[in-house]
PDB file of N, CA and C in Angstrom:
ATOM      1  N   UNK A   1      -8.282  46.216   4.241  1.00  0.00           N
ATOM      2  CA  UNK A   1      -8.555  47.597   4.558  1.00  0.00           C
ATOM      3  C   UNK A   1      -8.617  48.401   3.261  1.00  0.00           C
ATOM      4  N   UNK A   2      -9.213  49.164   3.327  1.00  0.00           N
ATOM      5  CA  UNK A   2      -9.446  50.146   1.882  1.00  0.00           C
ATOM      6  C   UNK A   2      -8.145  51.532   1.714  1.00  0.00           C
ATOM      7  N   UNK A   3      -8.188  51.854   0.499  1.00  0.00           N
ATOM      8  CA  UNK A   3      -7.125  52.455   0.486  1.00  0.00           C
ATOM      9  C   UNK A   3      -7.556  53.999   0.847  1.00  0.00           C
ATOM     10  N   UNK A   4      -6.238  54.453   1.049  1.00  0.00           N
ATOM     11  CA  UNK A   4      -6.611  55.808   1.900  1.00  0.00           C
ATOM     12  C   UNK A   4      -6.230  56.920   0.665  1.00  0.00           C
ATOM     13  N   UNK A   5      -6.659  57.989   0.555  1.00  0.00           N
ATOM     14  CA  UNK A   5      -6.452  59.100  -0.250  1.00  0.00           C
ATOM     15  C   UNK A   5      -5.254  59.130  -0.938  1.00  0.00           C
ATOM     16  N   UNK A   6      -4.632  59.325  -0.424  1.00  0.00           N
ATOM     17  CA  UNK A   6      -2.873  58.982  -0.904  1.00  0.00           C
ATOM     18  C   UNK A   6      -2.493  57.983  -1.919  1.00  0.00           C
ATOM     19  N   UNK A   7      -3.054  56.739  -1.477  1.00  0.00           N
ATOM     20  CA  UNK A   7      -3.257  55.252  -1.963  1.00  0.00           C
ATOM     21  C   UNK A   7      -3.377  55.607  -3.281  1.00  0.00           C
ATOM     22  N   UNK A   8      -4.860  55.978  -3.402  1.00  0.00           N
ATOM     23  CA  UNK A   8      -5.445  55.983  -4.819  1.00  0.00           C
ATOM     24  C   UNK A   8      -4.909  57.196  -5.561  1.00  0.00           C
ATOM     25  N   UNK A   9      -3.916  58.365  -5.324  1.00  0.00           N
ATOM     26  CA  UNK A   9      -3.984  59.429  -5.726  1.00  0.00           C
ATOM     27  C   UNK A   9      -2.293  58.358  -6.691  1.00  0.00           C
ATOM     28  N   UNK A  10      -2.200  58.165  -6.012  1.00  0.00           N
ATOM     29  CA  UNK A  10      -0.495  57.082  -6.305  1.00  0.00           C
ATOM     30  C   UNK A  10      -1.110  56.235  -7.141  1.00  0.00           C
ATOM     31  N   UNK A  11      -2.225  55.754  -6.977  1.00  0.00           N
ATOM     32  CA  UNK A  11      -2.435  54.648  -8.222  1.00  0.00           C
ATOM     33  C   UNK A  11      -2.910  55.338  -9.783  1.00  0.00           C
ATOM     34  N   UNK A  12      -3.527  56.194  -9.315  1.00  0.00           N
ATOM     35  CA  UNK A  12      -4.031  57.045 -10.595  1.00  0.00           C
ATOM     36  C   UNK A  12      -2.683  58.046 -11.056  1.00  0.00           C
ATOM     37  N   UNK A  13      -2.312  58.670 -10.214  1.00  0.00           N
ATOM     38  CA  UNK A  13      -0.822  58.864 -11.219  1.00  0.00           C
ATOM     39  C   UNK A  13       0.168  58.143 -11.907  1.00  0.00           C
ATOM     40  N   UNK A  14       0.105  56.293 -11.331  1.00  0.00           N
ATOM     41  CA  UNK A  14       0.537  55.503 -12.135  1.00  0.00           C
ATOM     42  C   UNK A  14       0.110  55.296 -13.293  1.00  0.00           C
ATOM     43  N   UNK A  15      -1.177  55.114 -13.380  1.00  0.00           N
ATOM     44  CA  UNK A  15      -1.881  54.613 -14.581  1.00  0.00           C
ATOM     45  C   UNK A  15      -2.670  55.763 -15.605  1.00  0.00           C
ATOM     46  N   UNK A  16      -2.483  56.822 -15.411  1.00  0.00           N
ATOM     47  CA  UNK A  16      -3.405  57.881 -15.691  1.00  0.00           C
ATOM     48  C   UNK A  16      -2.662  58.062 -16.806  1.00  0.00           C
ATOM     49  N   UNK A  17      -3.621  58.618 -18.059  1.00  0.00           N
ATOM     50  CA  UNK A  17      -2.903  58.944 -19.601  1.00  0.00           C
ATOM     51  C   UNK A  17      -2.609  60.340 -19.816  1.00  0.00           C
ATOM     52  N   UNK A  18      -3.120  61.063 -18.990  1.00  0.00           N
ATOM     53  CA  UNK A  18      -3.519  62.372 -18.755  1.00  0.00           C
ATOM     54  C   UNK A  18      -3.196  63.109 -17.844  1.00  0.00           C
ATOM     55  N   UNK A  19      -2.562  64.123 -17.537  1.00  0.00           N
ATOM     56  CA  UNK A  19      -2.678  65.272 -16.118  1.00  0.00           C
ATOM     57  C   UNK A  19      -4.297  64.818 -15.261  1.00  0.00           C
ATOM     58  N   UNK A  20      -5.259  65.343 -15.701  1.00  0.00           N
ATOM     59  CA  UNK A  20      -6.244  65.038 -14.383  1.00  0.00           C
ATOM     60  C   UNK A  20      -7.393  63.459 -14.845  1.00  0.00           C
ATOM     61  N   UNK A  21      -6.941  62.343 -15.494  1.00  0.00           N
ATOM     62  CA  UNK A  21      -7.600  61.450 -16.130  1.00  0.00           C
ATOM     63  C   UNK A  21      -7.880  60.332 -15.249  1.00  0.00           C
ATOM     64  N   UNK A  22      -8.779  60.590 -14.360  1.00  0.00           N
ATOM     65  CA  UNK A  22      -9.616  59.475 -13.120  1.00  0.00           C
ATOM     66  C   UNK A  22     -10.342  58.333 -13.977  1.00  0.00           C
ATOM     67  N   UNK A  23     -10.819  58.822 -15.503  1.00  0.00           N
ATOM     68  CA  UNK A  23     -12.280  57.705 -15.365  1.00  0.00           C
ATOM     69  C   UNK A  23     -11.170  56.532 -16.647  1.00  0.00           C
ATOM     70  N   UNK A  24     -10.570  56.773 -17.279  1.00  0.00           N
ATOM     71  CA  UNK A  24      -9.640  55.716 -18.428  1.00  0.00           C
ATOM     72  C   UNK A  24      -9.982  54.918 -17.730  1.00  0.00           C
ATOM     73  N   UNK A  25     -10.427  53.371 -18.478  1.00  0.00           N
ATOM     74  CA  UNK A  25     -10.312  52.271 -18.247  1.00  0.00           C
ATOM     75  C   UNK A  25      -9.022  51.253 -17.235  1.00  0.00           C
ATOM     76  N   UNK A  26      -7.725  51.700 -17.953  1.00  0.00           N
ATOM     77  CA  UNK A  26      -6.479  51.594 -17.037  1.00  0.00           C
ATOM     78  C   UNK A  26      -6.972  51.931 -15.648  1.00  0.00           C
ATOM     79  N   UNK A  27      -6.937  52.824 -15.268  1.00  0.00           N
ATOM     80  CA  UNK A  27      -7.241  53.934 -13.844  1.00  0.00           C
ATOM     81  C   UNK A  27      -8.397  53.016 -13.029  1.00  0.00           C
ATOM     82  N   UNK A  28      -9.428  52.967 -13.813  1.00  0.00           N
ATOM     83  CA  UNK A  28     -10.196  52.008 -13.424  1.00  0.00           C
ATOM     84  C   UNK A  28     -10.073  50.783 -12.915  1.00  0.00           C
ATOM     85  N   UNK A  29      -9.291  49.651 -13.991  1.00  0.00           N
ATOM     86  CA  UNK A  29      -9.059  48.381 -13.539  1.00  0.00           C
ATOM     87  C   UNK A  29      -7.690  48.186 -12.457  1.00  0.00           C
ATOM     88  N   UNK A  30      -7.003  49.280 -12.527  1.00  0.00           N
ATOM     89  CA  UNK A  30      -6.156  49.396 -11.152  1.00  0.00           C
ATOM     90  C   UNK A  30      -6.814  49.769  -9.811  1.00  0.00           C
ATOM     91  N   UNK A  31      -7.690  50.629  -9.930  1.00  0.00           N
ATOM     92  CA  UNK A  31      -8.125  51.227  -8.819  1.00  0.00           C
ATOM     93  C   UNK A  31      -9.261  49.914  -8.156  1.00  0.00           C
ATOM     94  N   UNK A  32      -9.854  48.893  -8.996  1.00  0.00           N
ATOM     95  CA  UNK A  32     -10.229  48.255  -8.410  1.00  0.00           C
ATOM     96  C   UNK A  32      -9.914  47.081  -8.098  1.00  0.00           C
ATOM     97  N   UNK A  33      -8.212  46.635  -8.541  1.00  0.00           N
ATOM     98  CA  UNK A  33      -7.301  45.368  -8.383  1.00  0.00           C
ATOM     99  C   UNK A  33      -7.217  45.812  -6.939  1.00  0.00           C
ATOM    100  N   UNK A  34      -6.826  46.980  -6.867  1.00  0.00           N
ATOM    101  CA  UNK A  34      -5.956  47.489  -5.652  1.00  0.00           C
ATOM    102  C   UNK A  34      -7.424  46.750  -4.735  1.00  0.00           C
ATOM    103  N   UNK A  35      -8.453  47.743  -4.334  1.00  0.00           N
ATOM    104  CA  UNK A  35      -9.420  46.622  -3.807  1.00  0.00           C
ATOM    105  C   UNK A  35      -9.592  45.364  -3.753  1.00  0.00           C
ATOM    106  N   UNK A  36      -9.648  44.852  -4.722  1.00  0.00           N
ATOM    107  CA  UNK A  36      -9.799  42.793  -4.717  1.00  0.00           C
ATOM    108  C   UNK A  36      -8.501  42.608  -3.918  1.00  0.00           C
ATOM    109  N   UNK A  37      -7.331  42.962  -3.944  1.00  0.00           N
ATOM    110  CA  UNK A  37      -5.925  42.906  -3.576  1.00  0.00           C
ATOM    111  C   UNK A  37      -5.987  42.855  -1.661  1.00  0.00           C
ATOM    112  N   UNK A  38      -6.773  44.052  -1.755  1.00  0.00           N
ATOM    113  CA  UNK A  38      -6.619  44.280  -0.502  1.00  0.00           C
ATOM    114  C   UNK A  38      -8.335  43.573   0.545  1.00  0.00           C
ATOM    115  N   UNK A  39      -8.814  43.024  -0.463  1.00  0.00           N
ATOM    116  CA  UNK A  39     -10.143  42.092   0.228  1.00  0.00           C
ATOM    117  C   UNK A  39      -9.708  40.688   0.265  1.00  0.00           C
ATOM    118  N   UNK A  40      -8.958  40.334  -0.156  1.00  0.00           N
ATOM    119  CA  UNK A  40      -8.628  39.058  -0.335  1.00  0.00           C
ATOM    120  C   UNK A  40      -8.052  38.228   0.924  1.00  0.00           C
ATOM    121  N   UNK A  41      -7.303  38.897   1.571  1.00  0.00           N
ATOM    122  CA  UNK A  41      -7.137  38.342   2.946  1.00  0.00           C
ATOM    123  C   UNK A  41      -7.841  38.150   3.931  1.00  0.00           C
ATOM    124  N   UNK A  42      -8.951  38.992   3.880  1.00  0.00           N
ATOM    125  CA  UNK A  42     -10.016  38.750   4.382  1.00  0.00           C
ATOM    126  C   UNK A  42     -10.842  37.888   4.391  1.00  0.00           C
ATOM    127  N   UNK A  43     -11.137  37.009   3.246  1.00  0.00           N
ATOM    128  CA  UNK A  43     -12.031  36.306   2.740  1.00  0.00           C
ATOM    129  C   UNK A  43     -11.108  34.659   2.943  1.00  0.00           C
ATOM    130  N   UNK A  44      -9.952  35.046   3.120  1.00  0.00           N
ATOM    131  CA  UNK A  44      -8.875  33.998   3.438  1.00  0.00           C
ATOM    132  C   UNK A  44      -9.270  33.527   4.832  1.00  0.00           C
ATOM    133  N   UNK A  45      -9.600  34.732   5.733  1.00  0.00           N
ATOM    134  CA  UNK A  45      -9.332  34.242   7.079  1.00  0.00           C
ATOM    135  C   UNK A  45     -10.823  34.436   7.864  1.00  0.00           C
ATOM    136  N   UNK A  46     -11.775  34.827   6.641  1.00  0.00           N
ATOM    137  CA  UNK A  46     -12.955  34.433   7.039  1.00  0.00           C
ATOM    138  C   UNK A  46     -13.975  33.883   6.039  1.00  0.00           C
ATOM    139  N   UNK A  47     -14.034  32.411   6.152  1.00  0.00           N
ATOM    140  CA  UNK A  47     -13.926  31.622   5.106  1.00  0.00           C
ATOM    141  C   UNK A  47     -15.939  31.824   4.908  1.00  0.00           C
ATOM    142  N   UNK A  48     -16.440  32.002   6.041  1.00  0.00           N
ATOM    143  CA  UNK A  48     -18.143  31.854   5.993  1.00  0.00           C
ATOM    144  C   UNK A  48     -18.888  33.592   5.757  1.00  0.00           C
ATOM    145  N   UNK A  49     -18.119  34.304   5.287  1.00  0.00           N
ATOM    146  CA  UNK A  49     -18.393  36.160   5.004  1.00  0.00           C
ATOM    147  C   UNK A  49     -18.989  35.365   3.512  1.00  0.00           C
ATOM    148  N   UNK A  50     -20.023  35.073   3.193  1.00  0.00           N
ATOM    149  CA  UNK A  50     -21.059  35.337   2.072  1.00  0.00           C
ATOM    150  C   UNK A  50     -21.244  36.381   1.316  1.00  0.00           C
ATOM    151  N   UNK A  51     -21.951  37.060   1.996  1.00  0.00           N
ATOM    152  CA  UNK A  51     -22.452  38.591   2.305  1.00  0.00           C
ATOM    153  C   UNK A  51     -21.334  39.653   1.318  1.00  0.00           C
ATOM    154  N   UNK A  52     -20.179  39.442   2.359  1.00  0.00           N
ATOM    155  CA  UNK A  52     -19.042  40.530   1.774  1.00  0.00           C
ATOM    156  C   UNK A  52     -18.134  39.904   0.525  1.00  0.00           C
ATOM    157  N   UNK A  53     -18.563  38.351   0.399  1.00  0.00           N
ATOM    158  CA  UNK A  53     -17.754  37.431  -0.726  1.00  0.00           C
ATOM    159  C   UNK A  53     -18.727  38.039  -1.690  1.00  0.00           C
ATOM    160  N   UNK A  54     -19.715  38.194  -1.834  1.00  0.00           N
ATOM    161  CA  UNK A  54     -20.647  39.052  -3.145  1.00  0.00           C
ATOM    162  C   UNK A  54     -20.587  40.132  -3.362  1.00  0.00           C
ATOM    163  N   UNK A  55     -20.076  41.001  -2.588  1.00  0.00           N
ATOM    164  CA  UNK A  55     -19.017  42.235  -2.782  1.00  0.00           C
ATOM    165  C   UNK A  55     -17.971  41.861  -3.909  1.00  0.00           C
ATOM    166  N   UNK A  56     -16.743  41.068  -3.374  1.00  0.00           N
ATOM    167  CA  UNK A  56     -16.152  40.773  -3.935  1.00  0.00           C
ATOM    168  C   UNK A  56     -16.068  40.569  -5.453  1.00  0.00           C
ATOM    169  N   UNK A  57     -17.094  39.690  -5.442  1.00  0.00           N
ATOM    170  CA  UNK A  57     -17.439  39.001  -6.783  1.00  0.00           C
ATOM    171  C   UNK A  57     -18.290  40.225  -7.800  1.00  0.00           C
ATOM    172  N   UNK A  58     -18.726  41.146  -7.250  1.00  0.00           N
ATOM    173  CA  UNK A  58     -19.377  42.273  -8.349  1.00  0.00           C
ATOM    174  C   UNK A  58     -18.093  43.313  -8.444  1.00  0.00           C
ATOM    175  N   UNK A  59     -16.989  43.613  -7.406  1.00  0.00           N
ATOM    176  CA  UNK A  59     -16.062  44.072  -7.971  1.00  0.00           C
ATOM    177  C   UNK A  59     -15.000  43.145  -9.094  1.00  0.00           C
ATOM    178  N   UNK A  60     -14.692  42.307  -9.100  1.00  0.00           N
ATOM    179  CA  UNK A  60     -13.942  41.075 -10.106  1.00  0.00           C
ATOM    180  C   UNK A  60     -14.457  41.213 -11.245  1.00  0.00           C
ATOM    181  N   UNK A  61     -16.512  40.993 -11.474  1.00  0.00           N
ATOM    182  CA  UNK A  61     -17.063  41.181 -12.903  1.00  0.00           C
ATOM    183  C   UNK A  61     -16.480  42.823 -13.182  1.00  0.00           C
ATOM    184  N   UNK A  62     -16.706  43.252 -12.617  1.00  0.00           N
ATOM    185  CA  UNK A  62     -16.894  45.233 -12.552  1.00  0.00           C
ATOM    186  C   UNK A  62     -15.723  45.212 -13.245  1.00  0.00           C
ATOM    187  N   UNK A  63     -14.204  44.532 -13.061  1.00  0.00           N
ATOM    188  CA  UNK A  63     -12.701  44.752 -13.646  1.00  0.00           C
ATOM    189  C   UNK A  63     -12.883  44.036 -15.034  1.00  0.00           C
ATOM    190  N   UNK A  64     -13.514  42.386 -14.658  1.00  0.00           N
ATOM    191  CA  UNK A  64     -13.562  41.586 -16.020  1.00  0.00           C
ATOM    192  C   UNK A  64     -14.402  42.259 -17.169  1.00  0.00           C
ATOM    193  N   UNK A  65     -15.507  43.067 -16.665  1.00  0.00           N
ATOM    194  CA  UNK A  65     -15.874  44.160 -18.041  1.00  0.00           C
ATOM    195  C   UNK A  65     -15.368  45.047 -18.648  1.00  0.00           C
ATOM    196  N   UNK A  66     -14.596  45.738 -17.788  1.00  0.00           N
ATOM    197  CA  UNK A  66     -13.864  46.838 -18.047  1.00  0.00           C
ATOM    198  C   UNK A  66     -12.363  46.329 -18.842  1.00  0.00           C
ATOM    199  N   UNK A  67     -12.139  45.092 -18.487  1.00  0.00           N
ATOM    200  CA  UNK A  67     -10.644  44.866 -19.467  1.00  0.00           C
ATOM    201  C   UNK A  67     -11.401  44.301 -20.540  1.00  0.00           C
ATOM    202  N   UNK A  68     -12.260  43.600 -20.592  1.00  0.00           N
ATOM    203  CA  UNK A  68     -13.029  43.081 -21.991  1.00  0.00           C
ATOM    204  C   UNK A  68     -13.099  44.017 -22.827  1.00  0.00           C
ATOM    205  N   UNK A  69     -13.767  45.443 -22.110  1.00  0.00           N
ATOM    206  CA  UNK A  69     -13.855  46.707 -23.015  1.00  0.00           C
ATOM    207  C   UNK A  69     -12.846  47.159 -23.798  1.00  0.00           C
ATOM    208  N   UNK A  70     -11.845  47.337 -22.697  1.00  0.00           N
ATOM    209  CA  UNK A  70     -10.506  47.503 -23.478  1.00  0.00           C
ATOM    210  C   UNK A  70      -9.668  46.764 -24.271  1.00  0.00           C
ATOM    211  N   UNK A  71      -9.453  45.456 -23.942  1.00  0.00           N
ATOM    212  CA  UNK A  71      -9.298  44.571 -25.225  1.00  0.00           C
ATOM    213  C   UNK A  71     -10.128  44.493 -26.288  1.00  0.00           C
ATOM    214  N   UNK A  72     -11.620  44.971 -26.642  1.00  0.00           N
ATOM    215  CA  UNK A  72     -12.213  45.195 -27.711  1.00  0.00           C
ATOM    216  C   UNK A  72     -11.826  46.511 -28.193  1.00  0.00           C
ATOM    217  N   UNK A  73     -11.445  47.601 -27.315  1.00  0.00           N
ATOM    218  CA  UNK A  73     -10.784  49.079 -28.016  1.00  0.00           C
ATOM    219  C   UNK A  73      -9.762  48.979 -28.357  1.00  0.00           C
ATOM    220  N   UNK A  74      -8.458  48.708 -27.837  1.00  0.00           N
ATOM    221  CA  UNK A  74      -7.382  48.576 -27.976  1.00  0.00           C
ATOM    222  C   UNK A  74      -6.248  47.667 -27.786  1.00  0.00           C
ATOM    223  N   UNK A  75      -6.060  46.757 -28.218  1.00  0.00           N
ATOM    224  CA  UNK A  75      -5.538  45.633 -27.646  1.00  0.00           C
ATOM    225  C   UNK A  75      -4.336  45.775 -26.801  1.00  0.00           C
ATOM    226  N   UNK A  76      -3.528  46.763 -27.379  1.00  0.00           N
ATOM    227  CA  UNK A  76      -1.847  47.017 -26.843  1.00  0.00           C
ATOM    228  C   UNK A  76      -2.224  47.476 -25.539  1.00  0.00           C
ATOM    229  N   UNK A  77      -3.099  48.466 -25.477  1.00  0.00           N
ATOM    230  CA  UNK A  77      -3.150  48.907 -24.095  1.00  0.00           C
ATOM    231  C   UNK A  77      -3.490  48.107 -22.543  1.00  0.00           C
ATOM    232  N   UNK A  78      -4.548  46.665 -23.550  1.00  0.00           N
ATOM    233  CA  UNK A  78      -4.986  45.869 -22.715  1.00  0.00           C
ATOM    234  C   UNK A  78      -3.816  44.823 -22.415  1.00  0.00           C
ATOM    235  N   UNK A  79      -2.971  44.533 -22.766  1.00  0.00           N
ATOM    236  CA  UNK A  79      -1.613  43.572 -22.667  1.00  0.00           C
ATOM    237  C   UNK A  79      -0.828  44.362 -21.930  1.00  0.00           C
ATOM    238  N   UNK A  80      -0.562  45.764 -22.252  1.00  0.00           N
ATOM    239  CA  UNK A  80       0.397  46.627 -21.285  1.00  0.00           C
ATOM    240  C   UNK A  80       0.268  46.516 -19.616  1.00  0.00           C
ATOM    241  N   UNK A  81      -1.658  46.739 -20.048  1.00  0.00           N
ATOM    242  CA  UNK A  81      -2.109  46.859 -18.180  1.00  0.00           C
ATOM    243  C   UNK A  81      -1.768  45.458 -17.426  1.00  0.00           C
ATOM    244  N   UNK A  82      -2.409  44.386 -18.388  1.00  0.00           N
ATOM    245  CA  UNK A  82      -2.244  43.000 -17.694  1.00  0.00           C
ATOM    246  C   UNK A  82      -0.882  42.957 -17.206  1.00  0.00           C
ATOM    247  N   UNK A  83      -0.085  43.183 -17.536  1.00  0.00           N
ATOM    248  CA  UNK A  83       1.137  42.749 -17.433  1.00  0.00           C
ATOM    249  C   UNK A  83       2.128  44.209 -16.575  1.00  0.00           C
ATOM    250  N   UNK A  84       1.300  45.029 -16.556  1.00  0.00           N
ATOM    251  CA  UNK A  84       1.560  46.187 -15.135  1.00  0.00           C
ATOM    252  C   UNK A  84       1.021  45.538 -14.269  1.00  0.00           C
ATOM    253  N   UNK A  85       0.329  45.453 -13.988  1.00  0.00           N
ATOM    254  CA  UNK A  85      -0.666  45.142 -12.578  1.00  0.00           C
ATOM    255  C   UNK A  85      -0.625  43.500 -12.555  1.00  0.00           C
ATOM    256  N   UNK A  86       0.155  42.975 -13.071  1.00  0.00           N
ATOM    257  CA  UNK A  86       0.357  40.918 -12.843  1.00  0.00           C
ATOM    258  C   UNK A  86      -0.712  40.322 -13.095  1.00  0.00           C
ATOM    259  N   UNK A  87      -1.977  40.629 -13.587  1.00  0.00           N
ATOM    260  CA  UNK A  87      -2.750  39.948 -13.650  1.00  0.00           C
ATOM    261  C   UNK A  87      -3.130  38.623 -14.861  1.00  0.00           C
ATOM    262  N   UNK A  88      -3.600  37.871 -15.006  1.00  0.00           N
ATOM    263  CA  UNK A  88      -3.727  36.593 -15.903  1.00  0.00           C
ATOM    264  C   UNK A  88      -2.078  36.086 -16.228  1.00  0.00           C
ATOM    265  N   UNK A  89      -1.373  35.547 -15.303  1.00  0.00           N
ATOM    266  CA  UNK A  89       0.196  34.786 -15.270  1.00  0.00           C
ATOM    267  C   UNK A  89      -0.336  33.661 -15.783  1.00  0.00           C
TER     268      UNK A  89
END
């Protein structure tokens, strides 16, 4: 299920560098974990969704560019996020 207003207003005050800072890279690659996070069970329990598995897979590149970016800008920031949000264990 997708996240509801609240959801994302909570994720972007987690990750946000700034009072009103939506577009930061951080903000970004959370706001769209939270998605893959929450598609993933889906794709668990419906193993023949193609269609919506290529969804999937252009949001995953969409994050894997966006942390590439940021590990080419800043490295500390890109180790901080990985390791906020659990990702690459």
């Amino acid at each position: 299920m997708t996240a509801t207003t609240a959801d994302k207003a909570e994720i972007i005050k987690a990750h946000a560098r700034g009072a009103n800072d939506t577009g930061s890279p951080e903000v970004q690659v959370a706001l769209l974990t939270a998605r893959i996070n929450a598609l993933t069970p889906h794709f668990k329990a419906h193993l023949k969704d193609h269609h919506g598995r290529r969804g999937l897979l252009k949001l995953v590149n969409a994050r894997k560019s966006l942390l590439a970016y940021l590990k080419s800008r800043d490295a500390e920031r890109y180790t901080a996020l990985i390791q906020k949000l659990g990702l690459r264990k």
